[in-house]
PDB file of N, CA and C in Angstrom:
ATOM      1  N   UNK A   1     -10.935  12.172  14.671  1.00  0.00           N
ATOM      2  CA  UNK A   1     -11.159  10.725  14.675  1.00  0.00           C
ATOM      3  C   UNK A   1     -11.647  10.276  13.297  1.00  0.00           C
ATOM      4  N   UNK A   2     -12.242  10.929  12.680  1.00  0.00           N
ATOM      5  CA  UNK A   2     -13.230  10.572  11.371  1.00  0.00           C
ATOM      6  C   UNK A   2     -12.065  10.618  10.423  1.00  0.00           C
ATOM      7  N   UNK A   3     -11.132  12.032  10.487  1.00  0.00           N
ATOM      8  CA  UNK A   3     -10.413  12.042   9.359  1.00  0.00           C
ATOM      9  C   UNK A   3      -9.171  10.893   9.485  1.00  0.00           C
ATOM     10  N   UNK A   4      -8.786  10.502  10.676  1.00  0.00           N
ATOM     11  CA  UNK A   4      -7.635   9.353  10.649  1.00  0.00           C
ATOM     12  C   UNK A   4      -8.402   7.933   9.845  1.00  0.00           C
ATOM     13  N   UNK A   5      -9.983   7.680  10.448  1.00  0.00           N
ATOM     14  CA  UNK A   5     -10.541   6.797   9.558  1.00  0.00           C
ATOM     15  C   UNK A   5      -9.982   6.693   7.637  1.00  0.00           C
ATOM     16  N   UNK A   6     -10.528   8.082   7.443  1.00  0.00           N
ATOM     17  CA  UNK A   6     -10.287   8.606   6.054  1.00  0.00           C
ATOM     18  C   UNK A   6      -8.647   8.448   5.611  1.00  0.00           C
ATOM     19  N   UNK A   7      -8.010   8.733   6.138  1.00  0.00           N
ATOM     20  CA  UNK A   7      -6.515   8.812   6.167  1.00  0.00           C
ATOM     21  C   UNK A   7      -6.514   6.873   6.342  1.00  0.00           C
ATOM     22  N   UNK A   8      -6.935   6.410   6.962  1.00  0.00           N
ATOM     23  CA  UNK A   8      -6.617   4.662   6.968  1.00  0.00           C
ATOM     24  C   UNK A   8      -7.176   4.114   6.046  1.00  0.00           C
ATOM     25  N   UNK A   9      -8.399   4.474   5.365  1.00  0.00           N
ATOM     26  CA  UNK A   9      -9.134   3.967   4.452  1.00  0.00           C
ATOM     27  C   UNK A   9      -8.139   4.323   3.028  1.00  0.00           C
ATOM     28  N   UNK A  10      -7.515   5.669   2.399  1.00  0.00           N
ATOM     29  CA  UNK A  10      -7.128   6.141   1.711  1.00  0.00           C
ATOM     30  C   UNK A  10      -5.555   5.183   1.337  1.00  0.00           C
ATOM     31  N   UNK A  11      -4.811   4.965   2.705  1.00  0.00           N
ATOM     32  CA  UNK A  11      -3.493   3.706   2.739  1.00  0.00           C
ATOM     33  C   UNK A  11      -3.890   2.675   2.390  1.00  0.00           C
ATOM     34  N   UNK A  12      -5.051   2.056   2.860  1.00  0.00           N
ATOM     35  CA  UNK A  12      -5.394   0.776   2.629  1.00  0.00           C
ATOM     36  C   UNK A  12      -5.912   0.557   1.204  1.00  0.00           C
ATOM     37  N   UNK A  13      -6.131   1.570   0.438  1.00  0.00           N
ATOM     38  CA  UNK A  13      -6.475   1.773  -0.772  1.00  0.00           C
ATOM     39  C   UNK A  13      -5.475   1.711  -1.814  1.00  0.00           C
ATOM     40  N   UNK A  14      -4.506   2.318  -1.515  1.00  0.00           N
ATOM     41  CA  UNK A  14      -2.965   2.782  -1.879  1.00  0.00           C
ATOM     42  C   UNK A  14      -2.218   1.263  -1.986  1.00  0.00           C
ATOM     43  N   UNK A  15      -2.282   0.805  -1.221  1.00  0.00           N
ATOM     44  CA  UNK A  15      -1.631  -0.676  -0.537  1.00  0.00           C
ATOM     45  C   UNK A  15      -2.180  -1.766  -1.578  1.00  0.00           C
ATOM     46  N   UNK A  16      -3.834  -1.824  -1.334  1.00  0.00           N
ATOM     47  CA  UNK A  16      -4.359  -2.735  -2.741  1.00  0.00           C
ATOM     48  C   UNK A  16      -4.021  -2.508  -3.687  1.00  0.00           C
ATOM     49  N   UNK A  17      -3.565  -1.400  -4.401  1.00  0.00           N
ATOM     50  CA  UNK A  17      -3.430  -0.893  -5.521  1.00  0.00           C
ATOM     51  C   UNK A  17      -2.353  -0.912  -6.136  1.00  0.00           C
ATOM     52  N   UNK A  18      -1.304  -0.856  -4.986  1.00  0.00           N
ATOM     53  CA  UNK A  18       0.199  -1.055  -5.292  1.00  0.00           C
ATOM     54  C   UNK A  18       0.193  -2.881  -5.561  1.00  0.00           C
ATOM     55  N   UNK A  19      -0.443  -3.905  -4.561  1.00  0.00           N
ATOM     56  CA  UNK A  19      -0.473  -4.720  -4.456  1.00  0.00           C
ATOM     57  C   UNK A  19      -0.884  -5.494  -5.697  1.00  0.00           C
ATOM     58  N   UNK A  20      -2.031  -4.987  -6.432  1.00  0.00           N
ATOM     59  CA  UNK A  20      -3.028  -5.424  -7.539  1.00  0.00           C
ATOM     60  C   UNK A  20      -1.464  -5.046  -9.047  1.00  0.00           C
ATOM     61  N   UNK A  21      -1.076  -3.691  -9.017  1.00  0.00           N
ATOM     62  CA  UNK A  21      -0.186  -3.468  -9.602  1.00  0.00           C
ATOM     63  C   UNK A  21       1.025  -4.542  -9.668  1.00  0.00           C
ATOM     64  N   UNK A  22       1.716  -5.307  -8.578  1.00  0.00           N
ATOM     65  CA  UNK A  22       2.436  -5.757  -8.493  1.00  0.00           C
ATOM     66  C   UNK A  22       1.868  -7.782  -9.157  1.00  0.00           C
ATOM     67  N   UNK A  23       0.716  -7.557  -8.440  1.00  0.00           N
ATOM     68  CA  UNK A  23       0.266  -9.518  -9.363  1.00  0.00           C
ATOM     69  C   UNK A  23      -0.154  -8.940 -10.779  1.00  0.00           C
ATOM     70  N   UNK A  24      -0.406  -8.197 -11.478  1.00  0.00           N
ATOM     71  CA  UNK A  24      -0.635  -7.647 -12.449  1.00  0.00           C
ATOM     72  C   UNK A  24       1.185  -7.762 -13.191  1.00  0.00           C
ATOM     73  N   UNK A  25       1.787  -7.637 -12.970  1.00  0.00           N
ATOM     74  CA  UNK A  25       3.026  -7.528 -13.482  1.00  0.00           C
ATOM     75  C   UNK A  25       3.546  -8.888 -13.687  1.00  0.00           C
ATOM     76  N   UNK A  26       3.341  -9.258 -12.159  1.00  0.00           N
ATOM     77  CA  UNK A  26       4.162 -11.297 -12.180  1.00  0.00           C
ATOM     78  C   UNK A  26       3.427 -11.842 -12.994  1.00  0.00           C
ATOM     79  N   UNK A  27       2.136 -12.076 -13.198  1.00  0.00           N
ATOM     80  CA  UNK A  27       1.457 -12.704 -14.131  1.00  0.00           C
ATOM     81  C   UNK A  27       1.489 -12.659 -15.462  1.00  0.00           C
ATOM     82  N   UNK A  28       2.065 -10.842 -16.017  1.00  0.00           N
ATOM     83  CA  UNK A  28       2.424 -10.479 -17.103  1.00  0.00           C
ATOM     84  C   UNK A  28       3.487 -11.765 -17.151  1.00  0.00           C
ATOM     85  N   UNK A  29       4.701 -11.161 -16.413  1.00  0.00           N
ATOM     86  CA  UNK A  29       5.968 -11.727 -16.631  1.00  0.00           C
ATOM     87  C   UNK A  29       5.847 -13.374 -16.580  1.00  0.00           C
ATOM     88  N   UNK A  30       4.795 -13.838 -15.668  1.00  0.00           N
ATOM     89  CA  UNK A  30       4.729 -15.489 -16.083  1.00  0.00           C
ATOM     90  C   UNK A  30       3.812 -15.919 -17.401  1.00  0.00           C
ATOM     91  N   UNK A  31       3.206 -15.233 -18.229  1.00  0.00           N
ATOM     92  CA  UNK A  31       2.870 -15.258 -19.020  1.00  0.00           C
ATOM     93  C   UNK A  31       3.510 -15.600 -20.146  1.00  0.00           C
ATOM     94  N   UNK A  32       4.358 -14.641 -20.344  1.00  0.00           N
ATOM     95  CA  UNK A  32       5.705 -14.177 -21.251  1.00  0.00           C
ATOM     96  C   UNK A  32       6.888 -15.486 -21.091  1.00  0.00           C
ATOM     97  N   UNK A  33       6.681 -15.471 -20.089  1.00  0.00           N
ATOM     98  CA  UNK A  33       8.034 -16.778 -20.225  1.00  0.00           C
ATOM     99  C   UNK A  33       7.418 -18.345 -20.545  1.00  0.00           C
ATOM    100  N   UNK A  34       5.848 -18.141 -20.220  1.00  0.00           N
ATOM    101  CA  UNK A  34       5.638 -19.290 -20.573  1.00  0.00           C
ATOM    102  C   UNK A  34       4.005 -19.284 -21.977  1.00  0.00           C
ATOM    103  N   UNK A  35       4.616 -20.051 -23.558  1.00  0.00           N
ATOM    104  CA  UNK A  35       3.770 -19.887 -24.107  1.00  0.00           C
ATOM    105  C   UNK A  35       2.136 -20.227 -23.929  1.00  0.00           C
TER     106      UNK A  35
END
């Protein structure tokens, strides 16, 4: 039970991160197109 916690906590980590990665990029890219 504890380790599925750990295992859900670890995705949900993964997920922000991919997520943070991804507005990190659009913002690059709206940056860039606009001076």
């Amino acid at each position: 039970m504890r380790n599925r916690d750990a295992v859900a906590a670890y995705a949900l980590l993964l997920t922000d991160t991919a997520a943070w990665d991804q507005t990190s990029v659009a913002q690059r890219k709206g940056y860039g197109d606009r001076p």
